[in-house]
Protein backbone atom coordinates (compact mmCIF):
# COMPACT_ATOMS: atom_id res chain seq x y z
CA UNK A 1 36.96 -1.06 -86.42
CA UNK A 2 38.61 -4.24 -85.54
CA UNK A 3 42.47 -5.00 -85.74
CA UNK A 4 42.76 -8.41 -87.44
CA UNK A 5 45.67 -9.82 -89.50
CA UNK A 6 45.43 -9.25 -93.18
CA UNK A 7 46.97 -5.95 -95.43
CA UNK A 8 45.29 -3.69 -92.66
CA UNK A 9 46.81 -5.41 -89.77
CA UNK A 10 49.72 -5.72 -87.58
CA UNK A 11 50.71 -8.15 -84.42
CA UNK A 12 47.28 -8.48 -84.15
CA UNK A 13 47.38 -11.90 -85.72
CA UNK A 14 48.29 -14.99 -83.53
CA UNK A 15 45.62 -17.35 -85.71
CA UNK A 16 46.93 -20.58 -87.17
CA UNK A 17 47.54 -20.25 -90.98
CA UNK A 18 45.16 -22.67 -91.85
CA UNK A 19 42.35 -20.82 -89.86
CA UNK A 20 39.83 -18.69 -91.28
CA UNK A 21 38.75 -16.30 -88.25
CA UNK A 22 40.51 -13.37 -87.70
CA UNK A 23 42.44 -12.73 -84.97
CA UNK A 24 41.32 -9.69 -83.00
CA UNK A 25 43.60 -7.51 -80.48
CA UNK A 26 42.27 -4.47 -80.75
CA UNK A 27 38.66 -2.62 -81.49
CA UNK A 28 38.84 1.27 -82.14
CA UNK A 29 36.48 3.58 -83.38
CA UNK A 30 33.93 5.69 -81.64
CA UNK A 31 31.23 4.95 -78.44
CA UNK A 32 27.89 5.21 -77.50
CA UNK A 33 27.16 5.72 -74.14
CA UNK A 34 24.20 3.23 -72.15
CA UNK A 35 23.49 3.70 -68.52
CA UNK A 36 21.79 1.33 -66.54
CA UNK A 37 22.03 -1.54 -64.16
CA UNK A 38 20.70 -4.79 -64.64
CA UNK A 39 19.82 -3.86 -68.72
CA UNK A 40 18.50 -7.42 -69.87
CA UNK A 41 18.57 -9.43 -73.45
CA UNK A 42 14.73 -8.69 -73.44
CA UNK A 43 15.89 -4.93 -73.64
CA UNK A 44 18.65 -5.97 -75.88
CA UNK A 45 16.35 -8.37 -78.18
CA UNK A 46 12.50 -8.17 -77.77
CA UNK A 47 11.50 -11.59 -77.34
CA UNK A 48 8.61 -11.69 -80.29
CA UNK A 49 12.20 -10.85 -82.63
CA UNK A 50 12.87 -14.25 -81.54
CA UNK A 51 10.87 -16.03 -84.18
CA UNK A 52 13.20 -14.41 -87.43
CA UNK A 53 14.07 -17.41 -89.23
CA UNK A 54 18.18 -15.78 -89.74
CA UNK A 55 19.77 -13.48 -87.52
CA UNK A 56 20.54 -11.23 -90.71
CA UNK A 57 17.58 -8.39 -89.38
CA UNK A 58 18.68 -8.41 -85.75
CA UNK A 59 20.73 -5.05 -85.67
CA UNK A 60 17.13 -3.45 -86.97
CA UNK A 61 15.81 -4.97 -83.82
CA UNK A 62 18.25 -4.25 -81.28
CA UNK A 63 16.89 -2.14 -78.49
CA UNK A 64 13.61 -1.73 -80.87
CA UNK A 65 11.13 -0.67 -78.38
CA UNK A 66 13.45 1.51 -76.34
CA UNK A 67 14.57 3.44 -79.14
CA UNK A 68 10.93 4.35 -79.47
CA UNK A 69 8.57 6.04 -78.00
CA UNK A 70 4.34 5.87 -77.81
CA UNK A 71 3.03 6.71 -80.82
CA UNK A 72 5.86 4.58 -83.14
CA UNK A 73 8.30 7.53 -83.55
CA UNK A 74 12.53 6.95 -82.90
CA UNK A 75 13.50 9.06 -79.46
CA UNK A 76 16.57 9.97 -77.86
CA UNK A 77 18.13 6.75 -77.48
CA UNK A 78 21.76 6.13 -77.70
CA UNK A 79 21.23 4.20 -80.43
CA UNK A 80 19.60 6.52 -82.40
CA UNK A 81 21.85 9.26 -81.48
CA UNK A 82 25.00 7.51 -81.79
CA UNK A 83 24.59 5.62 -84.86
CA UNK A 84 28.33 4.25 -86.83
CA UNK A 85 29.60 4.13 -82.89
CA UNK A 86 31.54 0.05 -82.36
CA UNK A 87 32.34 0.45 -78.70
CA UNK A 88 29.32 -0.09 -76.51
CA UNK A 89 30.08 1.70 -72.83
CA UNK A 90 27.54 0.66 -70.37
CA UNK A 91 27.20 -0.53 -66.33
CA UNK A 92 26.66 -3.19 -63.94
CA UNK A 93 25.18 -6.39 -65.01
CA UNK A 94 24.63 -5.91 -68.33
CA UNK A 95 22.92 -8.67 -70.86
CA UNK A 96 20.98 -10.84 -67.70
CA UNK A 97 18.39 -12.26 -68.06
CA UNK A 98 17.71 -14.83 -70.89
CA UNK A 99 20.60 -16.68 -72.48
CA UNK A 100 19.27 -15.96 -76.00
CA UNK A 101 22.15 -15.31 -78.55
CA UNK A 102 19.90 -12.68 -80.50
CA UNK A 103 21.03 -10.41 -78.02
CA UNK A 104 24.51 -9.65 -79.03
CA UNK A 105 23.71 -11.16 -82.38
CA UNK A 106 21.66 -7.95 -82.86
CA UNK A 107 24.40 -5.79 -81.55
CA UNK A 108 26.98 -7.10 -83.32
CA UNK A 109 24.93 -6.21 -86.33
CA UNK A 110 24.02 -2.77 -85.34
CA UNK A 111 27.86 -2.52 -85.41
CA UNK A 112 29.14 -3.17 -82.01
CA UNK A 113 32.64 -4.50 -81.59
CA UNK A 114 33.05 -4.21 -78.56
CA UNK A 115 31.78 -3.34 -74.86
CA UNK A 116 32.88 -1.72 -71.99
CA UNK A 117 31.62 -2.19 -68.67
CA UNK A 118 31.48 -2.91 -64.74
CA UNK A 119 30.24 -6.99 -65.24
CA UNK A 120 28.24 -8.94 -67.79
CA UNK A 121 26.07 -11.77 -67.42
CA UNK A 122 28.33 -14.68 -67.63
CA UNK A 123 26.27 -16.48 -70.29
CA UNK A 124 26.18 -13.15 -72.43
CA UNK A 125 29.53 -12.15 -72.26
CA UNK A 126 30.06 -16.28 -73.50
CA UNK A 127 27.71 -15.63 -76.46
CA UNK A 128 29.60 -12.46 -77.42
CA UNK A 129 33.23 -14.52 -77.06
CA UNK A 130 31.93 -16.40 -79.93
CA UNK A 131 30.81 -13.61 -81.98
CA UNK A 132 34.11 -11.86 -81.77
CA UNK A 133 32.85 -9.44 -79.61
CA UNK A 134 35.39 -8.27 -77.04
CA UNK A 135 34.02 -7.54 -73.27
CA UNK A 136 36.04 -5.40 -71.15
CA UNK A 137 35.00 -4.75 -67.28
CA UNK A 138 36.06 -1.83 -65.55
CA UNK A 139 35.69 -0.31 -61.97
CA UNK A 140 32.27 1.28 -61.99
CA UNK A 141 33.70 4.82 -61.95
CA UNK A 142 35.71 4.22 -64.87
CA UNK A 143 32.47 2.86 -66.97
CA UNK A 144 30.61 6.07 -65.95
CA UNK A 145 33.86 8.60 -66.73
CA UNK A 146 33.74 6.70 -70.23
CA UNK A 147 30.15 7.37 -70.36
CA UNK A 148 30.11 10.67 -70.03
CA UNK A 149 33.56 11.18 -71.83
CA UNK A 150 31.72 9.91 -74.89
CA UNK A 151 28.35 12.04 -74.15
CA UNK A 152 31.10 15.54 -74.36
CA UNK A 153 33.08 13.83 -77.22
CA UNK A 154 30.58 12.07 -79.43
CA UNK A 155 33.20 12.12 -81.82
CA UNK A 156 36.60 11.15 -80.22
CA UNK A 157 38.26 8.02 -81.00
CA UNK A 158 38.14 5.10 -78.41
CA UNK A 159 40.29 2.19 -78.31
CA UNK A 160 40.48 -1.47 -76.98
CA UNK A 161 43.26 -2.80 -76.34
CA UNK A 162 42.34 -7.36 -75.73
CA UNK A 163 46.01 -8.04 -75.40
CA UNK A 164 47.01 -5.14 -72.92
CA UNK A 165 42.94 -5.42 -71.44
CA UNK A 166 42.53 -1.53 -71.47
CA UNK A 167 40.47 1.15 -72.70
CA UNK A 168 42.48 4.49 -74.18
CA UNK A 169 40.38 7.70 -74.73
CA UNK A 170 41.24 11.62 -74.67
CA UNK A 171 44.58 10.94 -73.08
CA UNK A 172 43.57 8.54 -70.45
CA UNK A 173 44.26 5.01 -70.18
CA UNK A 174 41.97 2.44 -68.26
CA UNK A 175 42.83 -1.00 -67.02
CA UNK A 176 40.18 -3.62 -66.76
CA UNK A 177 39.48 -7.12 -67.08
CA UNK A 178 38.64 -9.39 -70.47
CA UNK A 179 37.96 -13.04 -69.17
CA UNK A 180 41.13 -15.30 -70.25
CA UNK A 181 39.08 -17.68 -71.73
CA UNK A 182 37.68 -14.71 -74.14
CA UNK A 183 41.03 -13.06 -74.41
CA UNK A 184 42.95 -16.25 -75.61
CA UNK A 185 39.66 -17.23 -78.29
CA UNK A 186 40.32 -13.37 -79.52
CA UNK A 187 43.51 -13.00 -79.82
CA UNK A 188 44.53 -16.66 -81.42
CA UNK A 189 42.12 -16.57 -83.93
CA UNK A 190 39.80 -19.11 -82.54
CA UNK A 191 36.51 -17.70 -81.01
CA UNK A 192 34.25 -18.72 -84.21
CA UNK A 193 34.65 -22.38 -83.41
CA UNK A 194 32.37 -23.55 -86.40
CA UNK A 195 34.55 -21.43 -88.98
CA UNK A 196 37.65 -23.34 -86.94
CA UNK A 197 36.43 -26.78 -87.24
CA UNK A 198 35.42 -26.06 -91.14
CA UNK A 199 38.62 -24.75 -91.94
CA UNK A 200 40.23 -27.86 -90.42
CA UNK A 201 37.33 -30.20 -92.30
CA UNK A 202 40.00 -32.55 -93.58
CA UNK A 203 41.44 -32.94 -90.22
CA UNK A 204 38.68 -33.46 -88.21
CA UNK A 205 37.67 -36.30 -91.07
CA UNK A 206 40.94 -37.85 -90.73
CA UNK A 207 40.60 -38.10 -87.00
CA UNK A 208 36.83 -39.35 -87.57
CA UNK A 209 38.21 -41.89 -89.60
CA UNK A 210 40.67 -42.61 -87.25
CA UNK A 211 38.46 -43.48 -84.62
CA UNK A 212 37.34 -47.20 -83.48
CA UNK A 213 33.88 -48.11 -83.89
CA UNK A 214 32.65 -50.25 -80.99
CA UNK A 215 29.33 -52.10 -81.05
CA UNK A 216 26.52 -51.33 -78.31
């Protein structure tokens, strides 16, 4: 679950009063492990998903064909085994490939809030930034001792820290890296940038009208 301001929250908040997105400082809650290099958005979000008119169905679709095996039938996949688990733990390179936002669209609405890993394709790790969805790297040993500290502890609470950029588990604390533009967006309040601009609709009107108008 996500800290953000409201009865349930703390210092978590750093949003502007008038702003309608939730600022977001910390994600806890439980894991799900996912090893593998190089796991791409066509993994993430088969591309024949692609044509859904809303991304309301996407969580369905996330990781669809992996999750199943020949004949149709759900297999051992993390996300079938670790289903209710927010933080996403996972390796090197992860979401390359396409820059389609139905990949963390439909992780976001199988319920992850956040990831943990050794790097992220840069245009990914954007797309998630305005989602809400934090993205934490860590040294590849740490993403792998996460990994299997979930796979022993299926149950044990995880937490991300966006402000302090660590990971806390079982006793153990984990520095790593959440980009600055990312961290800033997350922690002010402002990563949804079209809930921004339509909580600020009178101001950006004024400042339309504002403008000069100058012929061709």
């Amino acid at each position: 679950m996500s800290d953000a301001p409201g009865p349930a929250g703390d210092d978590a908040s750093g949003a502007d009063d008038g702003a309608s997105v939730p600022a977001i400082r910390r994600v806890a809650g439980t894991g799900v492990p996912l090893r593998g290099d190089d796991i791409d958005t066509d993994q993430i979000l088969p591309a024949r998903f692609l044509k859904a008119v809303t991304f309301d169905d996407m969580g369905t679709y996330a990781f669809y064909d992996r999750r199943r095996d020949e004949d149709g039938g759900r297999n051992d996949h993390p996300f079938n085994e670790y289903r209710g688990a927010n933080v996403l733990a996972v390796n090197d390179n992860f979401g390359c490939g396409s820059s389609r936002e139905h990949a963390p669209q439909g992780l976001m609405r199988w319920g992850v809030e956040a990831i943990v890993g050794e790097s992220f394709a840069e245009i990914f790790r954007d797309n998630c930034k305005s989602l809400g969805i934090a993205t934490l790297s860590v040294a590849p040993e740490e993403a792998e001792a996460l990994q299997s500290f979930i796979e022993a502890n299926p149950d044990a609470g995880i937490e991300v820290d966006v402000r302090e950029e660590t990971v806390r588990y079982g006793g153990t604390t984990v520095e790593g890296e959440v980009p600055d533009a990312m961290r800033e967006a997350l922690l002010a309040g402002i990563w949804d940038t079209t809930a921004v601009m339509r909580s600020n609709l009178d101001r950006a009107k004024a400042v339309r009208d504002a403008l000069p108008y100058t012929d061709d």
